[in-house]
N, C-alpha and C. Protein backbone atom coordinates (compact mmCIF):
# COMPACT_ATOMS: atom_id res chain seq x y z
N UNK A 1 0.86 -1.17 0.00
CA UNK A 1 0.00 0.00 0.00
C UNK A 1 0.90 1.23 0.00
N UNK A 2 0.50 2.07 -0.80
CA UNK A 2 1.41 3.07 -0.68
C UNK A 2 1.05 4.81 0.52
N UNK A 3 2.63 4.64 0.47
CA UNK A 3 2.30 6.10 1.65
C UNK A 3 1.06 6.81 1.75
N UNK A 4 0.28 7.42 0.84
CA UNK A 4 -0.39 8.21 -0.07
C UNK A 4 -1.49 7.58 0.80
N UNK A 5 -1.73 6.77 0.09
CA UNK A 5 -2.85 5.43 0.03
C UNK A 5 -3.03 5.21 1.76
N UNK A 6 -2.14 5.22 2.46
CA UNK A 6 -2.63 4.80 3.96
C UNK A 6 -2.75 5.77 4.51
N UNK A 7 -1.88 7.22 4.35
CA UNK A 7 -2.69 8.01 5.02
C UNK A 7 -4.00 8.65 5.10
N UNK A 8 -4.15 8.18 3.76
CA UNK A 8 -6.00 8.49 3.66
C UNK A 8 -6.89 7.63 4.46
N UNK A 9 -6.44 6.14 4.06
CA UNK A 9 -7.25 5.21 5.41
C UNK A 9 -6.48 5.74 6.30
N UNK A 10 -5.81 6.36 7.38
CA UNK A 10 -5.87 6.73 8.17
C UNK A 10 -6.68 7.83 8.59
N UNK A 11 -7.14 8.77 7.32
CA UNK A 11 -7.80 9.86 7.95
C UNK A 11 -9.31 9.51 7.96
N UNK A 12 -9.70 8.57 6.97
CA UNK A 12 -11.05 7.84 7.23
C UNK A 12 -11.59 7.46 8.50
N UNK A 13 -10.47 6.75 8.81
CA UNK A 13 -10.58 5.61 9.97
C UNK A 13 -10.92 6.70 11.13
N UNK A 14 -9.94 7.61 11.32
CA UNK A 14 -10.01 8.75 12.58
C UNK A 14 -11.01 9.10 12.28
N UNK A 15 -11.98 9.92 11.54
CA UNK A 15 -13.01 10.41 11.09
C UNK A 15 -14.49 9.35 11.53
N UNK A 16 -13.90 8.21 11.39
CA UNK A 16 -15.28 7.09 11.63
C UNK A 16 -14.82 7.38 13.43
N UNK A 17 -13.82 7.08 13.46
CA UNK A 17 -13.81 6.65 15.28
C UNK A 17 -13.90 8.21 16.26
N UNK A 18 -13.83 8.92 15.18
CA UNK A 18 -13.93 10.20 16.17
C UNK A 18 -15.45 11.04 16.75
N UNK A 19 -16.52 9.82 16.05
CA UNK A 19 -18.18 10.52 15.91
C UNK A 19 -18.85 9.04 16.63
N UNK A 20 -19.91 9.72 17.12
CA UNK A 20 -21.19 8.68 17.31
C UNK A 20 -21.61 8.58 16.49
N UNK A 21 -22.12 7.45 15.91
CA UNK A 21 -22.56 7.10 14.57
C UNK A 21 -23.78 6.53 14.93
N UNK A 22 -24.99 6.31 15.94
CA UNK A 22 -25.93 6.32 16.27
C UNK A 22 -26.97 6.90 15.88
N UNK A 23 -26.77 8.29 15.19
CA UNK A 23 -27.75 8.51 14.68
C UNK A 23 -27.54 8.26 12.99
N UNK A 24 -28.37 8.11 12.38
CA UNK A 24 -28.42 7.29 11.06
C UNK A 24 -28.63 8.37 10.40
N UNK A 25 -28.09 8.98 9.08
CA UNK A 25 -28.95 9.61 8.26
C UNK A 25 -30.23 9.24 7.61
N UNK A 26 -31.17 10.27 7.25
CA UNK A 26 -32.55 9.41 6.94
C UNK A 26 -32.30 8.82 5.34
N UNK A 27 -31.31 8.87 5.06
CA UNK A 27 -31.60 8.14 3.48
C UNK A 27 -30.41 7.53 3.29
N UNK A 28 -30.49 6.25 4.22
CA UNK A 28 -28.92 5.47 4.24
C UNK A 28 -28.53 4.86 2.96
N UNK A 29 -29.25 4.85 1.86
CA UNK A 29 -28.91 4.86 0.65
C UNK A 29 -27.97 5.58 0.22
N UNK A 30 -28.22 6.66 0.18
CA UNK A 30 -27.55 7.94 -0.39
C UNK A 30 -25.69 8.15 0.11
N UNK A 31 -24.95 8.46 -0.81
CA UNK A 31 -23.72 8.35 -0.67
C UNK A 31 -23.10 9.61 -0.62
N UNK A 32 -21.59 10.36 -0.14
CA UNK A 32 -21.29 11.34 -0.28
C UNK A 32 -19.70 11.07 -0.14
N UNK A 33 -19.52 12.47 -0.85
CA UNK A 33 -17.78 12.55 -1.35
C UNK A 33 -17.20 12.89 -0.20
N UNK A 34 -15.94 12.56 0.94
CA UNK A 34 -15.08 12.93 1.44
C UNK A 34 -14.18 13.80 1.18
N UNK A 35 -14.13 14.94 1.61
CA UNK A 35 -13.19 15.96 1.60
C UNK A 35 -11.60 15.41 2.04
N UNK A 36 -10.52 16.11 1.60
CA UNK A 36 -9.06 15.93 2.14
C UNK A 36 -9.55 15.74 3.69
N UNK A 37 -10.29 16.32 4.35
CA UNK A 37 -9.51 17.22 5.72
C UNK A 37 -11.08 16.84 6.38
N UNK A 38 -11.75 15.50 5.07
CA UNK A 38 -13.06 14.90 6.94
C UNK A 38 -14.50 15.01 6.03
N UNK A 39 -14.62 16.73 5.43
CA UNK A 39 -16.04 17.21 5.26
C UNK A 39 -16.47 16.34 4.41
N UNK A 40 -17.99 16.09 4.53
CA UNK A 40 -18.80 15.72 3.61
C UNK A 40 -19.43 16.41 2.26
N UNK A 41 -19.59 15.98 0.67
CA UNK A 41 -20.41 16.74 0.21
C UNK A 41 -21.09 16.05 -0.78
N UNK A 42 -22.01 16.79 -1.34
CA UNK A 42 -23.06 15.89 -2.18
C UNK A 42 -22.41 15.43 -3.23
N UNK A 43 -22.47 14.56 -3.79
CA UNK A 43 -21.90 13.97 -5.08
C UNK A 43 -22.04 15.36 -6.25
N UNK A 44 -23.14 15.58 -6.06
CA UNK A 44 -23.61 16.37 -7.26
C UNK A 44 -22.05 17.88 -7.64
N UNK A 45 -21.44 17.80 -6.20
CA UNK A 45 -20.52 18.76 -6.24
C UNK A 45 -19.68 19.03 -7.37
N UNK A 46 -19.27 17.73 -7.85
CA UNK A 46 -18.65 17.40 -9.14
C UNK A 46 -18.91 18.04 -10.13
N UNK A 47 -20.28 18.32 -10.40
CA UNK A 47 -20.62 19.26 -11.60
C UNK A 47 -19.61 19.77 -12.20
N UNK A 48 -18.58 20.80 -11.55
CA UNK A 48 -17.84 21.58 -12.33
C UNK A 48 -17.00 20.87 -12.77
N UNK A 49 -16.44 19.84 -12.39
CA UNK A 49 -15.87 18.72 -13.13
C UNK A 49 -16.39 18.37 -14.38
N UNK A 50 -17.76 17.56 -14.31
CA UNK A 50 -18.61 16.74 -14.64
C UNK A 50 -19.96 17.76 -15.10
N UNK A 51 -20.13 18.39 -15.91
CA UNK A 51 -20.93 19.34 -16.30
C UNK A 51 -22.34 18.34 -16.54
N UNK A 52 -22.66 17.66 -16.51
CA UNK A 52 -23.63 16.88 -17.34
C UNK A 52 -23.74 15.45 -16.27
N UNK A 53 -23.54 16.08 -15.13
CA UNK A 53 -23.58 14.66 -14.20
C UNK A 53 -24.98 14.48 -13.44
N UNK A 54 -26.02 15.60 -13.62
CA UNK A 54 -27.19 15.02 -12.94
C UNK A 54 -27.27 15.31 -11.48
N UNK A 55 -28.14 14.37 -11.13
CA UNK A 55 -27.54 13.80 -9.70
C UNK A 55 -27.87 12.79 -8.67
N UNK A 56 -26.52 11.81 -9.05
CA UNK A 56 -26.86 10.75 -8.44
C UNK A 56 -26.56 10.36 -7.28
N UNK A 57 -27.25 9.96 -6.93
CA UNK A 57 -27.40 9.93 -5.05
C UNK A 57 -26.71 8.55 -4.35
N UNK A 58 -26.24 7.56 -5.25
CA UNK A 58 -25.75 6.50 -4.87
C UNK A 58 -24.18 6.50 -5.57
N UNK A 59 -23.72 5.39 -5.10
CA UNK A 59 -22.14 5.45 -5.29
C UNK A 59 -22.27 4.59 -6.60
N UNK A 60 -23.29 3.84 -6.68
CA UNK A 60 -23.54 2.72 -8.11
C UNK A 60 -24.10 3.35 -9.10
N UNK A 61 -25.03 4.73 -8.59
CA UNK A 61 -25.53 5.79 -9.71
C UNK A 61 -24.54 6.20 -10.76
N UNK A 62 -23.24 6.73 -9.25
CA UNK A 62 -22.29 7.54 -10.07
C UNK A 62 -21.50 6.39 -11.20
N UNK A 63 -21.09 5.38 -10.88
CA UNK A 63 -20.05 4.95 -11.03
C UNK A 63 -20.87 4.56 -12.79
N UNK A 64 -22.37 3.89 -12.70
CA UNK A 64 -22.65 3.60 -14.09
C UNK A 64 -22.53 4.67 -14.83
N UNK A 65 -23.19 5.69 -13.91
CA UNK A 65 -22.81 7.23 -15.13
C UNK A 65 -21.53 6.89 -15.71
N UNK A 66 -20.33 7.04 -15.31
CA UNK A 66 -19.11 7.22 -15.49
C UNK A 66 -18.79 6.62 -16.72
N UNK A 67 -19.24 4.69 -16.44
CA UNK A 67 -19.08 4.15 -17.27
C UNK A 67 -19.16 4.48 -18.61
N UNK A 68 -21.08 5.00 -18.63
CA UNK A 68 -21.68 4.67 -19.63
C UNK A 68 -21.40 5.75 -20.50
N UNK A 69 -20.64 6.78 -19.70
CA UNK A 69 -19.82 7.80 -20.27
C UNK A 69 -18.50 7.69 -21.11
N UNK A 70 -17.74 6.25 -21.56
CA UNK A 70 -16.89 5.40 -21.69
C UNK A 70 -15.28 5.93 -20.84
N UNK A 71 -15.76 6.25 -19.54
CA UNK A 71 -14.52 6.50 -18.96
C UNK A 71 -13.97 5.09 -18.22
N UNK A 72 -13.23 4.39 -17.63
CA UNK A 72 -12.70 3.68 -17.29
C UNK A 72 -12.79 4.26 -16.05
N UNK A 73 -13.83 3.57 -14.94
CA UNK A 73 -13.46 3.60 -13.61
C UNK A 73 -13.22 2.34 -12.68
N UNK A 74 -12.45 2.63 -11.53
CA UNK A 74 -11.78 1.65 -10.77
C UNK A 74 -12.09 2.20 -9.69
N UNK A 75 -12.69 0.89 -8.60
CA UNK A 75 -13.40 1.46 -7.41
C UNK A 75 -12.59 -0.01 -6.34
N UNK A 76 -12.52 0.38 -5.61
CA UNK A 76 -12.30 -0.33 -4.35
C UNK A 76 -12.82 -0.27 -3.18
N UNK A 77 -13.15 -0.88 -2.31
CA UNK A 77 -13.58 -0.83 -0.71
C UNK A 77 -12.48 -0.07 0.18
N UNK A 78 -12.01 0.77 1.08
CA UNK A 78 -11.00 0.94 2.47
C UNK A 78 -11.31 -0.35 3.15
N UNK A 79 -10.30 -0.48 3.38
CA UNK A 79 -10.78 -1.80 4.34
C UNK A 79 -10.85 -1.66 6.12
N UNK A 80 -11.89 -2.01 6.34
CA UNK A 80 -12.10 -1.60 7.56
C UNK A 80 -12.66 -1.31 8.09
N UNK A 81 -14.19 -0.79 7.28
CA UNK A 81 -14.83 0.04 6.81
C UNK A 81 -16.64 -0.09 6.72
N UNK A 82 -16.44 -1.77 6.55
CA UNK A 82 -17.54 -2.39 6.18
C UNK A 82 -18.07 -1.78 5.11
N UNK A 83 -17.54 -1.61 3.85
CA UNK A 83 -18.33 -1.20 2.25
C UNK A 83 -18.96 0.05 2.87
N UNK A 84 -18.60 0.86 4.09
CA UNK A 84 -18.82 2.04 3.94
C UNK A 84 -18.13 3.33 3.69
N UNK A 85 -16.78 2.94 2.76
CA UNK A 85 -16.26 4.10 1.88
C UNK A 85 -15.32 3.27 0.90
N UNK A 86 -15.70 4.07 0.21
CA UNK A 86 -14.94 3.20 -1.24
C UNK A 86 -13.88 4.03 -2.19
N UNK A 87 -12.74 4.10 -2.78
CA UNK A 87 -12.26 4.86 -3.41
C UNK A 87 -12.77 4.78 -4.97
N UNK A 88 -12.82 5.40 -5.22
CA UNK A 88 -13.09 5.85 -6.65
C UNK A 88 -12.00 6.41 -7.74
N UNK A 89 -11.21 5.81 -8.93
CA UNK A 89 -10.25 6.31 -9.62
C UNK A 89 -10.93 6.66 -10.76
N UNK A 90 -10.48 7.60 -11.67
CA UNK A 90 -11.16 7.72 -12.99
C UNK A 90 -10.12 8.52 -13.58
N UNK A 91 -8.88 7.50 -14.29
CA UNK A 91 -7.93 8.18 -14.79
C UNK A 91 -7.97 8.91 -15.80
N UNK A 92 -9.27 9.36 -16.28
CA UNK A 92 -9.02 10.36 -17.40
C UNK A 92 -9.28 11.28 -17.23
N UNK A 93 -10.12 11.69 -16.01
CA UNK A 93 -10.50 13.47 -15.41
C UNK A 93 -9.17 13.46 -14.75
N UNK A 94 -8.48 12.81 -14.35
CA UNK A 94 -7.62 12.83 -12.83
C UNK A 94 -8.38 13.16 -11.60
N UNK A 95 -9.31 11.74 -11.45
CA UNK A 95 -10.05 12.03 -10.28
C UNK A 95 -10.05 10.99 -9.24
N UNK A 96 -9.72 11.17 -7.91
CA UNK A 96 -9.24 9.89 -7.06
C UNK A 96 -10.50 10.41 -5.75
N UNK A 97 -11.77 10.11 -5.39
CA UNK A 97 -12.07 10.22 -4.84
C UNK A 97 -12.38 9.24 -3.69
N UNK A 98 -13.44 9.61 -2.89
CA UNK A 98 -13.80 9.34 -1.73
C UNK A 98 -15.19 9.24 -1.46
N UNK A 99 -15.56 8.09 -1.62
CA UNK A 99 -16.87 7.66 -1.26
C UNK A 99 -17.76 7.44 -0.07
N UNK A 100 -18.47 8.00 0.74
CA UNK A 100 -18.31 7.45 1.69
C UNK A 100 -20.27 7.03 2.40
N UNK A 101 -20.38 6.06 2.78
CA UNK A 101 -22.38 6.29 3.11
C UNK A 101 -22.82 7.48 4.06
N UNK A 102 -23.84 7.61 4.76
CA UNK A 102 -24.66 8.66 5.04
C UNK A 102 -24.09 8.69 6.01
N UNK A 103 -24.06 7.37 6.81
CA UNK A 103 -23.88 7.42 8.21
C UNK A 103 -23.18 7.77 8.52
N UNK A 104 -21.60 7.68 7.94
CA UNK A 104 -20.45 8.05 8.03
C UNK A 104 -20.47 9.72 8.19
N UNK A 105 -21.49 10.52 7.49
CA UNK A 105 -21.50 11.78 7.26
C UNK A 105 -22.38 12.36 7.88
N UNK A 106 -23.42 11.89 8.34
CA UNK A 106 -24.42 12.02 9.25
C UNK A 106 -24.25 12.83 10.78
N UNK A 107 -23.32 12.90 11.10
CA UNK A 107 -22.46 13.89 12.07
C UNK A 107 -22.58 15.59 11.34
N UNK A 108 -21.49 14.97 10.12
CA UNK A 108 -20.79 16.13 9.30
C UNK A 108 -22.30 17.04 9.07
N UNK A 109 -23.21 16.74 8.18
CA UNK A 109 -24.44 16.95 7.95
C UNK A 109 -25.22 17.80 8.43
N UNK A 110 -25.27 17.12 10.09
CA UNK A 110 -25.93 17.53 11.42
C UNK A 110 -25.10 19.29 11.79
N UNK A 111 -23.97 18.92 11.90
CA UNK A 111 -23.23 20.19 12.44
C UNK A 111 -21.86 20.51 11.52
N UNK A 112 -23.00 20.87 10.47
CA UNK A 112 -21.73 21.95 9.47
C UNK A 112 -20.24 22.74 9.90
């Protein structure tokens, strides 16, 4: 794993263990992007990236978009995590994101 690569699961990991996660967001479906530095934000943020991205509320929304867009994306689990954050590569925007479920953000959400 590289340097890079673990300090991000490290900042995940602190981020999960640093909140009560008891309260649930109401649409545990719904997925959101991880900031460098913790914050949560709507997928839809991408836009300025992604001019024509809609908005999809799941991490499987985005990822078929992507596809069906013929970009080549590569997704993985953090491990650790229980499939609740996933990385996201899409080497042709240069985009390495951060996936992460409600609950995880459900803090962030609560108190901006």
């Amino acid at each position: 794993m590289s340097q890079s690569r673990s300090l991000l699961l490290i900042r995940v990991l602190l981020f999960v263990w640093a909140f009560d996660f008891d309260a649930v967001a109401d649409v545990p479906d719904k997925w959101f992007l991880m900031a460098r530095h913790g914050e949560c934000a709507e997928i839809t943020s991408l836009q300025r990236k992604i001019p024509d991205l809609g908005e999809p509320k799941t991490l499987d929304s985005f990822v078929d978009f992507m596809k069906n867009k013929g970009y080549s994306v590569h997704q993985q689990s953090l491990s650790g995590l229980n499939d609740s954050a996933v990385e996201v590569v899409i080497p042709e925007l240069s985009l390495n994101l951060i996936f992460v479920t409600a609950e995880l953000c459900s803090v962030c959400l609560e108190h901006p």
